[in-house]
Protein backbone atom coordinates (compact mmCIF):
# COMPACT_ATOMS: atom_id res chain seq x y z
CA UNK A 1 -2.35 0.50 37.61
CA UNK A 2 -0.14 -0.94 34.58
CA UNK A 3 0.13 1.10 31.21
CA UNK A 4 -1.57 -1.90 29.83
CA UNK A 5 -4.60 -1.85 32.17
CA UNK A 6 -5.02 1.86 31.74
CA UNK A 7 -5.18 1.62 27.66
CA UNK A 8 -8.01 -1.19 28.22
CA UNK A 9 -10.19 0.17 30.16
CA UNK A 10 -10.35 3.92 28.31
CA UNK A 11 -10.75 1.66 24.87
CA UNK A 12 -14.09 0.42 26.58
CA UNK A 13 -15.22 4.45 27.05
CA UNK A 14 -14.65 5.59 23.94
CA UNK A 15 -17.49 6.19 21.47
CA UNK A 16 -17.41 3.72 18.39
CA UNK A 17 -17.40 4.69 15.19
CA UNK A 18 -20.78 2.40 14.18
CA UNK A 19 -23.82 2.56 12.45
CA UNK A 20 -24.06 6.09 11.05
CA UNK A 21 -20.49 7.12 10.50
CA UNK A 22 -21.75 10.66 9.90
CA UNK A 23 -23.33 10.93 13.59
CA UNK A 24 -20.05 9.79 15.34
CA UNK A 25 -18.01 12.78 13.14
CA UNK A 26 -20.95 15.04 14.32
CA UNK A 27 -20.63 14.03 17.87
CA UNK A 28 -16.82 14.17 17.54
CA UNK A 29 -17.20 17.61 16.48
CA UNK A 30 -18.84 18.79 19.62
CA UNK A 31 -16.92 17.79 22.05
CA UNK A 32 -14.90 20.68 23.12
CA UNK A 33 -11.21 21.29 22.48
CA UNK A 34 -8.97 21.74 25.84
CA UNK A 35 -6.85 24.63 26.58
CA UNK A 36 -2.84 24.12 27.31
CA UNK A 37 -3.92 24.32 30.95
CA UNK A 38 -6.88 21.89 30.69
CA UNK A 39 -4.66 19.56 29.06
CA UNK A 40 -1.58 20.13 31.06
CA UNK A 41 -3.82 19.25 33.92
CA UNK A 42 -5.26 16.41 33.08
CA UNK A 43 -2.39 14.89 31.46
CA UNK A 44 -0.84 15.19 35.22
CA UNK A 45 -3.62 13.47 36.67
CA UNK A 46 -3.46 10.67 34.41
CA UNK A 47 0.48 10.35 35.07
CA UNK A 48 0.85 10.84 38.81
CA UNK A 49 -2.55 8.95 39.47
CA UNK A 50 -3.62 6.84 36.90
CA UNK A 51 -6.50 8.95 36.63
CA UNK A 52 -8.92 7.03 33.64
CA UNK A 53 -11.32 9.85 33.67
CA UNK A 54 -8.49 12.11 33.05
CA UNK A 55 -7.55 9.88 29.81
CA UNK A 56 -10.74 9.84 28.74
CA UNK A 57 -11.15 13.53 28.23
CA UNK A 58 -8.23 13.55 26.61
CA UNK A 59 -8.79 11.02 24.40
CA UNK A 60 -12.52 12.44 23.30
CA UNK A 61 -11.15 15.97 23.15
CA UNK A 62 -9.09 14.64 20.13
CA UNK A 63 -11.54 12.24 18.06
CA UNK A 64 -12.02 15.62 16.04
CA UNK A 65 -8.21 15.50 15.65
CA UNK A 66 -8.41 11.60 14.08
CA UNK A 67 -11.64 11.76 11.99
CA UNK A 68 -9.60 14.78 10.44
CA UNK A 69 -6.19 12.94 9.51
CA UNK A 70 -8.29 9.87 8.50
CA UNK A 71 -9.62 11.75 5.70
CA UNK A 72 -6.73 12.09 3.78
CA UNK A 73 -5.88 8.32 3.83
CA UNK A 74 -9.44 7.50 1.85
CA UNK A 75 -8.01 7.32 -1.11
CA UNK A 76 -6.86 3.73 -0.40
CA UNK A 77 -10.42 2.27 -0.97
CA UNK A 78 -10.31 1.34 2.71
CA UNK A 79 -13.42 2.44 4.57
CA UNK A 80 -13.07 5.56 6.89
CA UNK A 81 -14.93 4.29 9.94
CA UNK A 82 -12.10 1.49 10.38
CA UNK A 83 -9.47 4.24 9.64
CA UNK A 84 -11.11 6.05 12.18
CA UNK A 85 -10.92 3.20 14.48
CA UNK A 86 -7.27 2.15 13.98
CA UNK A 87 -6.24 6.08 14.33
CA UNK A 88 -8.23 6.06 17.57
CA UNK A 89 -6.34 3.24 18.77
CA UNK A 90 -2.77 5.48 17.92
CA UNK A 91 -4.75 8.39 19.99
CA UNK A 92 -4.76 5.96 22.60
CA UNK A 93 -1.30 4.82 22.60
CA UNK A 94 0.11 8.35 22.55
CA UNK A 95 -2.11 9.47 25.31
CA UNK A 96 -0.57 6.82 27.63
CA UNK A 97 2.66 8.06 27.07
CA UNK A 98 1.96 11.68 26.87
CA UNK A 99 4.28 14.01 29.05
CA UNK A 100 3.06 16.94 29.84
CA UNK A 101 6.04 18.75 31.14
CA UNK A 102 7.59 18.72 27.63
CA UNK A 103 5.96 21.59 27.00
CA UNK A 104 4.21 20.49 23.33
CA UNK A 105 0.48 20.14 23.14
CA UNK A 106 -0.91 16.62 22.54
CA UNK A 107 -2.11 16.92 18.91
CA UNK A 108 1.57 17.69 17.93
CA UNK A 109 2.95 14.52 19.87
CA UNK A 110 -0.17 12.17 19.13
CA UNK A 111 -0.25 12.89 15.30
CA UNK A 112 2.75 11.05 14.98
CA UNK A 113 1.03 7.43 16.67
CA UNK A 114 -1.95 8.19 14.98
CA UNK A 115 0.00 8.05 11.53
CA UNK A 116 1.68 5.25 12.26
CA UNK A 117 -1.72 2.66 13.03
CA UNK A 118 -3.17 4.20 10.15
CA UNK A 119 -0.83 3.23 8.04
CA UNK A 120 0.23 -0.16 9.62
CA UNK A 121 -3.91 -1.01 9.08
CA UNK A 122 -3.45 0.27 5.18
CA UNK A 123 -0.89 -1.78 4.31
CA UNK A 124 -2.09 -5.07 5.77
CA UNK A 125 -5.26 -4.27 4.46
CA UNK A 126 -5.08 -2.73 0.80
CA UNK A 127 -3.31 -5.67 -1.03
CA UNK A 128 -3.33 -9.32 -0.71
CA UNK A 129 0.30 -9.06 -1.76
CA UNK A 130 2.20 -6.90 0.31
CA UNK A 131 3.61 -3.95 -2.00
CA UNK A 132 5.62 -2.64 0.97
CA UNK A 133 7.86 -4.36 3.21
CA UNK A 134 11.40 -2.47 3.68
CA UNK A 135 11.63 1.34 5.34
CA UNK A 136 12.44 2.45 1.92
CA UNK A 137 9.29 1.08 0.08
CA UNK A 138 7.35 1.77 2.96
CA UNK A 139 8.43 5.98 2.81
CA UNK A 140 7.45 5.65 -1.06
CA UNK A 141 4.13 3.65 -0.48
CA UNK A 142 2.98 6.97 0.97
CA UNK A 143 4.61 9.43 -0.91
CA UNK A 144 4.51 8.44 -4.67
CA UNK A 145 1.13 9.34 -5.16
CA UNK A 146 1.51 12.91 -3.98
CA UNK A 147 4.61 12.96 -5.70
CA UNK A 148 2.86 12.58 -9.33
CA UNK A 149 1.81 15.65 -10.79
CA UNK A 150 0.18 13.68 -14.27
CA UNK A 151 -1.22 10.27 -15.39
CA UNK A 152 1.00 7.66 -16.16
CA UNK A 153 4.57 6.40 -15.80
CA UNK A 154 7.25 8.81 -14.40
CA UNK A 155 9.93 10.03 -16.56
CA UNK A 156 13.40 9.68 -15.91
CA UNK A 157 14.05 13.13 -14.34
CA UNK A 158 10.81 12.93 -12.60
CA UNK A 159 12.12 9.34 -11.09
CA UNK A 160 15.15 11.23 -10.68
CA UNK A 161 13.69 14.20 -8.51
CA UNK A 162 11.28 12.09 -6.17
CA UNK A 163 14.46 9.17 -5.46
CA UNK A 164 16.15 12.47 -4.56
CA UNK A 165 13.50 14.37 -2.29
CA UNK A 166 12.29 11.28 -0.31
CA UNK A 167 15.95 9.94 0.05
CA UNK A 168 16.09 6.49 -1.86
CA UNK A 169 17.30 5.12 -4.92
CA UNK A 170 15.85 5.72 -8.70
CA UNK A 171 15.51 1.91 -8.56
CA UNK A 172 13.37 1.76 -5.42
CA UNK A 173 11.35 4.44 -7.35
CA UNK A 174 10.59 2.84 -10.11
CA UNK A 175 9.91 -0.60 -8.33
CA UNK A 176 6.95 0.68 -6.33
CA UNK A 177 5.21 2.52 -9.23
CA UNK A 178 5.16 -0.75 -10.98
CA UNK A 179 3.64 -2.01 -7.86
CA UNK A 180 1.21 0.36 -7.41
CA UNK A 181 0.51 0.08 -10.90
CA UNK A 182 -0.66 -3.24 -10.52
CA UNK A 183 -4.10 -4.76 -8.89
CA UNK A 184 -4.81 -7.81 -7.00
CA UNK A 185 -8.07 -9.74 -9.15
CA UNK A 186 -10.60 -11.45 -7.53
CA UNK A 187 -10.78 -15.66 -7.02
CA UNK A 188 -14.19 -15.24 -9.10
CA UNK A 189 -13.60 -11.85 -10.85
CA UNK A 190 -16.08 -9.21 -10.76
CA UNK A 191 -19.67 -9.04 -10.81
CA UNK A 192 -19.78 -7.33 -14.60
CA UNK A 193 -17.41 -10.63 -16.07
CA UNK A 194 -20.23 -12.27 -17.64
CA UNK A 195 -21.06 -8.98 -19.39
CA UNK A 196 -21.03 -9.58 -23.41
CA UNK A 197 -17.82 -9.15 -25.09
CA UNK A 198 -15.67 -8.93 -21.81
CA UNK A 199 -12.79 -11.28 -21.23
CA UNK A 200 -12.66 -13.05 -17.90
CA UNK A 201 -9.17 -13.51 -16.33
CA UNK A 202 -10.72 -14.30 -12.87
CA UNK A 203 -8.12 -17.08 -11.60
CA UNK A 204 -11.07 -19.69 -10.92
CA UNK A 205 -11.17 -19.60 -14.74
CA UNK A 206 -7.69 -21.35 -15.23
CA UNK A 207 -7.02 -22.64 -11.98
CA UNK A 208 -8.22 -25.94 -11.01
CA UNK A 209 -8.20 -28.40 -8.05
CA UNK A 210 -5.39 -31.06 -8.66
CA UNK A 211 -5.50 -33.98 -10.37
CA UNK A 212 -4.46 -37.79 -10.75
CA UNK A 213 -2.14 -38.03 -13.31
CA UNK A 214 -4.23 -39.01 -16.98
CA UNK A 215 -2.28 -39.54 -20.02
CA UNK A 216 -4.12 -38.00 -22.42
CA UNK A 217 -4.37 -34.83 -20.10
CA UNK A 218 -0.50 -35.19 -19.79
CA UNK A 219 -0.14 -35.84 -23.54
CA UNK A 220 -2.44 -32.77 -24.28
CA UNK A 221 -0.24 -30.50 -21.48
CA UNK A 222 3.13 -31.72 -22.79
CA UNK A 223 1.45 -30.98 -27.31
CA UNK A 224 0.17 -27.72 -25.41
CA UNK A 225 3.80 -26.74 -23.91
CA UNK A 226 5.50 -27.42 -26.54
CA UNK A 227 3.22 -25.45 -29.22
CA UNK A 228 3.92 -21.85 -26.79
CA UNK A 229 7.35 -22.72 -26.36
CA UNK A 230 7.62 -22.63 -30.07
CA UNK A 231 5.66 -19.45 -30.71
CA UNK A 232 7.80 -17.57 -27.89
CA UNK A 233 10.54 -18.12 -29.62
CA UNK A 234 9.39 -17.28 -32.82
CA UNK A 235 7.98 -14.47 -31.18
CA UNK A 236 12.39 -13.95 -28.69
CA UNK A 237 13.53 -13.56 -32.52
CA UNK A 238 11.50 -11.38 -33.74
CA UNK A 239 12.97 -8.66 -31.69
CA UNK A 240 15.88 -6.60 -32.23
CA UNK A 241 18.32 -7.72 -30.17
CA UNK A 242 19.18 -5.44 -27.53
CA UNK A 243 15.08 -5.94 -26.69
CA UNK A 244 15.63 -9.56 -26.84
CA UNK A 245 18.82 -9.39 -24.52
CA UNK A 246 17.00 -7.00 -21.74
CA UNK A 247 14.11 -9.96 -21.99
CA UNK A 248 16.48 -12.97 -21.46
CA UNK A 249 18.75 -11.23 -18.66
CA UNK A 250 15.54 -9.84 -16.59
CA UNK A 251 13.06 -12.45 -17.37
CA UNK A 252 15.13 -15.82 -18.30
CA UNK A 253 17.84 -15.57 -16.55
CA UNK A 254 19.03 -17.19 -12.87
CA UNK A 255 20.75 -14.37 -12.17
CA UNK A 256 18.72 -11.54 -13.12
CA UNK A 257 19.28 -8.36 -13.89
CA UNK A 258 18.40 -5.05 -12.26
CA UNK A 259 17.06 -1.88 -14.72
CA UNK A 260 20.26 -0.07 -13.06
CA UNK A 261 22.62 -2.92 -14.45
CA UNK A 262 21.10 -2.78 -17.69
CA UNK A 263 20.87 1.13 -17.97
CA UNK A 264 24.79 1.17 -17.53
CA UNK A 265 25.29 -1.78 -19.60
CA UNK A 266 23.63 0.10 -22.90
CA UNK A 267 24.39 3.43 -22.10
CA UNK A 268 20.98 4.87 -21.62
CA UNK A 269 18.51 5.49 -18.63
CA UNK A 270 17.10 2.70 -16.15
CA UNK A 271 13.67 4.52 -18.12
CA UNK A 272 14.24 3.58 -21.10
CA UNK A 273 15.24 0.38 -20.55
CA UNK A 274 11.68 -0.20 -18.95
CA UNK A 275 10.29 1.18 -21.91
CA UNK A 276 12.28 -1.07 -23.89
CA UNK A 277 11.03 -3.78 -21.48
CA UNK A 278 7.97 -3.39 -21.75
CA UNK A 279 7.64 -2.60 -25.34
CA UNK A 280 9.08 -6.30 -26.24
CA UNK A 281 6.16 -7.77 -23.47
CA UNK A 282 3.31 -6.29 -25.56
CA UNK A 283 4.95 -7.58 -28.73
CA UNK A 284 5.68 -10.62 -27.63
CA UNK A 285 2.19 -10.94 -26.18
CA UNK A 286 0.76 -9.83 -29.30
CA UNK A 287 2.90 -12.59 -31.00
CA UNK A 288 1.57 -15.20 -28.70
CA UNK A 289 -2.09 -14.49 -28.94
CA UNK A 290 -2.03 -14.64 -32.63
């Protein structure tokens, strides 16, 4: 029987993590652990025969194992049962290729395919926007949030310290916080928009279906464009100019520039120059809402 065939038909036995999510972690619980020599067994059954019933006690002898790693991934704001689920799929995976004349127990080798659906289901799932795409970002994704010990942006030695204990650059650092930083918004905003006093910035509020060309609309667009182009520059000038010049050459210009380029440019930290950065955006924004 193919690898493939084998990995079906044990994902119909297994126990599903629906309706009461707390009964399945109580069932999980019970099922008892194997010894080295239950598991060495059975592992040998499953590789010299194809044995399924030999997979499936290996794989329910381990749901324990899963329900226990998806717990610290629920800080994502992704629900555990499909954690549960996508780490049970991972269980799967590394009890098909599980050899059991290694000489390591199962947990030890499946821990690592458990990990890795877990987080391929997080990051489809916890942004609209991908916020991770390269190895590099993908190493930080999971690690920056341990790696904070307070609220708020890093500091430069603190940027420093995690580029240099997860093995990327300062840059990459400082790129994903501002990611992270950031949240996706609902087409229709939330439920509490309407409340008095709040400010929608739901997209459905500004965006609109598109529309035949009208004059006057064009007239009032091209009066409207002009008035903010006006006020930003007003607004460019009344920065000092090193401000203004970090602005133009990240934000304005075709070739941009990177905080690293900048940071050597002026002498200072890539830091401070997003301090400096974003400094001029809230006066500038200030400025323009005036």
């Amino acid at each position: 029987m193919s690898n493939s065939l084998i990995l079906k038909d044990m994902n119909l036995t297994l126990p599903q993590p629906v309706g009461s999510l707390d009964n399945y972690i109580q069932i999980a619980n019970r099922i008892p652990v194997l010894t080295a020599e239950e598991e060495r067994e059975l592992a040998q059954r499953l590789q010299q025969h194809g044995d399924l019933e030999a997979a499936r006690r290996l794989v329910l002898s381990h749901l324990r194992f899963v329900v226990h790693i998806a717990h610290g991934y629920k800080g994502y704001g992704l629900a555990l049962a499909d954690l549960i689920q996508e780490g049970n799929i991972g269980l799967m995976k590394a009890v098909k290729r599980f050899d059991p004349n290694v000489g390591v127990r199962l947990v030890s080798f499946a821990v690592h395919w458990v990990r890795a659906e877990m987080h391929e289901f997080i990051l489809r799932n916890w942004r609209i926007v991908k916020v991770a795409t390269t190895k590099a970002q993908r190493k930080l994704f999971f690690n920056l949030r341990s790696s904070k010990k307070r609220l708020g942006w890093f500091s430069h030695e603190e940027v420093r310290k995690v580029a240099a204990d997860l093995g990327v650059s300062p840059e990459n650092v400082l790129e994903m916080e501002s990611r992270l930083s950031g949240h996706d918004v609902g087409f229709d905003g939330y439920a509490d928009d309407d409340d008095a006093g709040s400010v929608s910035v739901a997209p459905s509020t500004y965006l609109q279906a598109e529309q035949r060309s009208d004059p006057a609309v064009e007239l009032e667009r091209s009066d409207w464009d002009e008035h903010n182009t006006r006020k930003l520059e007003h607004a460019m000038q009344a920065l000092d100019a090193r401000s203004r010049d970090i602005l133009v050459r990240r934000w304005l210009s075709e070739d941009k520039a990177t905080l690293q380029e900048l940071a050597d440019h002026y002498n200072i930290s890539a830091e401070r120059v997003r301090q400096l950065e974003s400094n001029a955006m809230q006066k500038i924004k200030g400025t323009m809402t005036t």
